[in-house]
Protein backbone atom coordinates (compact mmCIF):
# COMPACT_ATOMS: atom_id res chain seq x y z
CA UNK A 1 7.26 19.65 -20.45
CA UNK A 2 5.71 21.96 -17.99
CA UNK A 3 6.23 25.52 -17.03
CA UNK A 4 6.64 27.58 -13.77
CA UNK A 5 4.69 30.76 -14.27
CA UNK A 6 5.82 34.07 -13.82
CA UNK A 7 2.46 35.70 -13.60
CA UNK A 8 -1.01 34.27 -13.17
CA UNK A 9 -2.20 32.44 -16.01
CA UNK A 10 -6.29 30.76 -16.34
CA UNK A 11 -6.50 30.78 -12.87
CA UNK A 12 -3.09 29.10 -11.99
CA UNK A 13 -1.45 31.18 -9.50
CA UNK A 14 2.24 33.22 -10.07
CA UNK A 15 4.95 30.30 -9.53
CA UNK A 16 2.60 27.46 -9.69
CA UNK A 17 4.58 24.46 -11.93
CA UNK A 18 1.62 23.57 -15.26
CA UNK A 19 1.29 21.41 -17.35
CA UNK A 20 -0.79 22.29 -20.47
CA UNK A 21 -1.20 21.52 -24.32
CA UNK A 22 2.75 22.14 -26.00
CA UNK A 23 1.11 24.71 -27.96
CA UNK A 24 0.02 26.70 -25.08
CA UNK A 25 3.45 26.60 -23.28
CA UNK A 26 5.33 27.73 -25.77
CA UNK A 27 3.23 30.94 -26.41
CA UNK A 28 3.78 31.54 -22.47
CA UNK A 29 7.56 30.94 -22.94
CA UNK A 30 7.25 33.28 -25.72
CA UNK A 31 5.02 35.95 -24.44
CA UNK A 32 7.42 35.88 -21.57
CA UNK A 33 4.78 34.63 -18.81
CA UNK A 34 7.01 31.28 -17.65
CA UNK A 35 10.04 29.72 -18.33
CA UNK A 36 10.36 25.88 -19.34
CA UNK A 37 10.27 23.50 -15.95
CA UNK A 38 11.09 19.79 -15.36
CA UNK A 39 9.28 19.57 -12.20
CA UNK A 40 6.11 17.95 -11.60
CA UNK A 41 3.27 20.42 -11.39
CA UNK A 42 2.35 22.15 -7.66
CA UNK A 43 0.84 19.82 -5.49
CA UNK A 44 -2.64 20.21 -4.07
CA UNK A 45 -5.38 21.96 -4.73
CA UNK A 46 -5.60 24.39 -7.63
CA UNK A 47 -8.40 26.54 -9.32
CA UNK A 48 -8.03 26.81 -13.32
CA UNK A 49 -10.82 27.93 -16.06
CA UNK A 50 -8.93 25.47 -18.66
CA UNK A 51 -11.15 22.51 -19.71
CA UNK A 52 -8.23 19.79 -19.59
CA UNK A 53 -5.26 19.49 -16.94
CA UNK A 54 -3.13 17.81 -14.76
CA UNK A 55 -2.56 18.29 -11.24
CA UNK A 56 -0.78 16.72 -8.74
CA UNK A 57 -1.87 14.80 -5.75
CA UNK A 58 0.40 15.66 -2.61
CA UNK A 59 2.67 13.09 -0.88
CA UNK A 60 0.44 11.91 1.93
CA UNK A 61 -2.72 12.76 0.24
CA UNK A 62 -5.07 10.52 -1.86
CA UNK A 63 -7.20 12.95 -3.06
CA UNK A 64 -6.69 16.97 -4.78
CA UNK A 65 -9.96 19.45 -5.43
CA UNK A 66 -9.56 21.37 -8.81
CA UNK A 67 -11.53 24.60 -8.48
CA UNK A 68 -13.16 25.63 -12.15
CA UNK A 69 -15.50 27.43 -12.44
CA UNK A 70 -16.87 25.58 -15.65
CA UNK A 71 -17.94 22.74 -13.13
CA UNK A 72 -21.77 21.70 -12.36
CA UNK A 73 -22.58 18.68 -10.32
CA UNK A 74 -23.26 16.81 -13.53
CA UNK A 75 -20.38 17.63 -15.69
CA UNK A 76 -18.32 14.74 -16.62
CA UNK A 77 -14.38 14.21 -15.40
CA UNK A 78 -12.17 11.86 -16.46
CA UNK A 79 -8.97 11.70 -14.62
CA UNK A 80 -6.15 9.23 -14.51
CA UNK A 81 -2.60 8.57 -13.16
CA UNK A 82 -0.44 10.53 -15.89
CA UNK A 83 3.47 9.71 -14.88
CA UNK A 84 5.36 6.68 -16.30
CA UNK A 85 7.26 6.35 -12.76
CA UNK A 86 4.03 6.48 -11.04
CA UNK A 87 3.39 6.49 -7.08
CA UNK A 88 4.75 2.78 -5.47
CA UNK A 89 0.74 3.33 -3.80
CA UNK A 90 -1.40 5.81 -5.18
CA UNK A 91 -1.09 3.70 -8.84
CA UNK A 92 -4.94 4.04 -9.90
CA UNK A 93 -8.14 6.84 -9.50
CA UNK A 94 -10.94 5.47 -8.05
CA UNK A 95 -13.18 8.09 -8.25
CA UNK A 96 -13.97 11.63 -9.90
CA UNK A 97 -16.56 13.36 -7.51
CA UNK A 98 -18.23 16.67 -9.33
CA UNK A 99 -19.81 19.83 -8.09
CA UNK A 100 -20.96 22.99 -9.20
CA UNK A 101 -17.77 25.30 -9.33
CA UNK A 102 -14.98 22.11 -8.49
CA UNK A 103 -14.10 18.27 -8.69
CA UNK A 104 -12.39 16.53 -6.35
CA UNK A 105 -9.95 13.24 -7.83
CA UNK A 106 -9.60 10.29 -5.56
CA UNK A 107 -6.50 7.82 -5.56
CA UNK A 108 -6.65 4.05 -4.61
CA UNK A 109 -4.37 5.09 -1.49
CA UNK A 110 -1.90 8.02 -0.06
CA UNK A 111 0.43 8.94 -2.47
CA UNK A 112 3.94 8.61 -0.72
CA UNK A 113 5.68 11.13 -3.62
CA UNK A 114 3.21 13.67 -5.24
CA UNK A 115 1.67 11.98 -8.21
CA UNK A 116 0.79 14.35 -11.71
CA UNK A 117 -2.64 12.96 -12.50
CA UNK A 118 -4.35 14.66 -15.85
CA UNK A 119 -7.94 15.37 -16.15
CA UNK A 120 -10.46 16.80 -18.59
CA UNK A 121 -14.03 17.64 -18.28
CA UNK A 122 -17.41 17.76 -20.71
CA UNK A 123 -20.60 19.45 -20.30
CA UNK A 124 -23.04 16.64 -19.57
CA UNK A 125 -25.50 16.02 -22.58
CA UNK A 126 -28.69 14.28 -22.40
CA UNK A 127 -28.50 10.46 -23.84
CA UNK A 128 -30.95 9.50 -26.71
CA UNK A 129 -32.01 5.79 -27.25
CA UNK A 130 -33.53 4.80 -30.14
C-alpha cells in the first residue's frame, strides 16, 4: 500500500505518494494526514528523516538522491529494486553512494517507467576481529 499525504510528514513533502511500514500508514490514514494510494511513490529526489524507505527512480533516470539528514559519508545503504513488474531496463542497483546529509541509488541503466526501489540505512560500526 502507499499513501498520498495531505500534509508534510518526516520530511516527505504535502502530496508526495509514500511508502512506509503498514503500521505507520494506517496511523496517517487515521490521524487524517493521507488517504490510502495505489500509485507508485513520487519520482525523484526526496528528503525524509525515516531510517528505511522506498523511492522511486524517474523514467529516464538511473539514479535518485534521498536527502536525510541521518546520513554521514560512512553510513551504510542498502537499496534494491522493490516492484514485482520491475523496469524492462533499470532491473538491478549497482551502487549506493553515501554522504554526510544524503545518498544517492544508482540503477544498471535508465529506467524507461519510474521504478519504486526500497532502501534502509545503519550507522556504520567499527569491525572487531578476533
Amino acid at each position: 500500500m502507499t499513501v498520498l499525504l495531505s500534509r508534510s510528514y518526516l520530511g516527505f513533502a504535502s502530496g508526495a505518494i509514500v511508502n512506509l511500514p503498514a503500521s505507520t500508514e494506517s496511523a496517517i490514514i487515521a490521524q487524517g494526514l493521507g488517504s490510502n494510494s495505489v500509485a507508485v511513490p513520487t519520482a525523484g529526489a526526496q528528503t525524509t528523516s525515516t531510517t528505511a524507505g522506498f523511492a522511486a527512480i524517474a523514467a529516464g533516470a538511473a539514479s535518485v538522491v534521498v536527502t536525510n539528514p541521518n546520513m554521514t559519508a560512512t553510513t551504510v545503504v542498502s537499496a534494491r529494486v522493490a516492484q514485482a513488474a520491475a523496469d524492462a531496463t533499470l532491473t538491478s542497483i549497482l551502487r549506493v553512494t553515501p554522504a554526510n546529509g544524503s545518498f544517492t541509488i544508482t540503477g544498471n541503466a535508465n529506467a524507461t517507467a519510474a521504478t519504486v526501489v526500497s532502501w534502509d540505512i545503519k550507522p556504520a560500526s567499527p569491525t572487531v576481529f578476533n
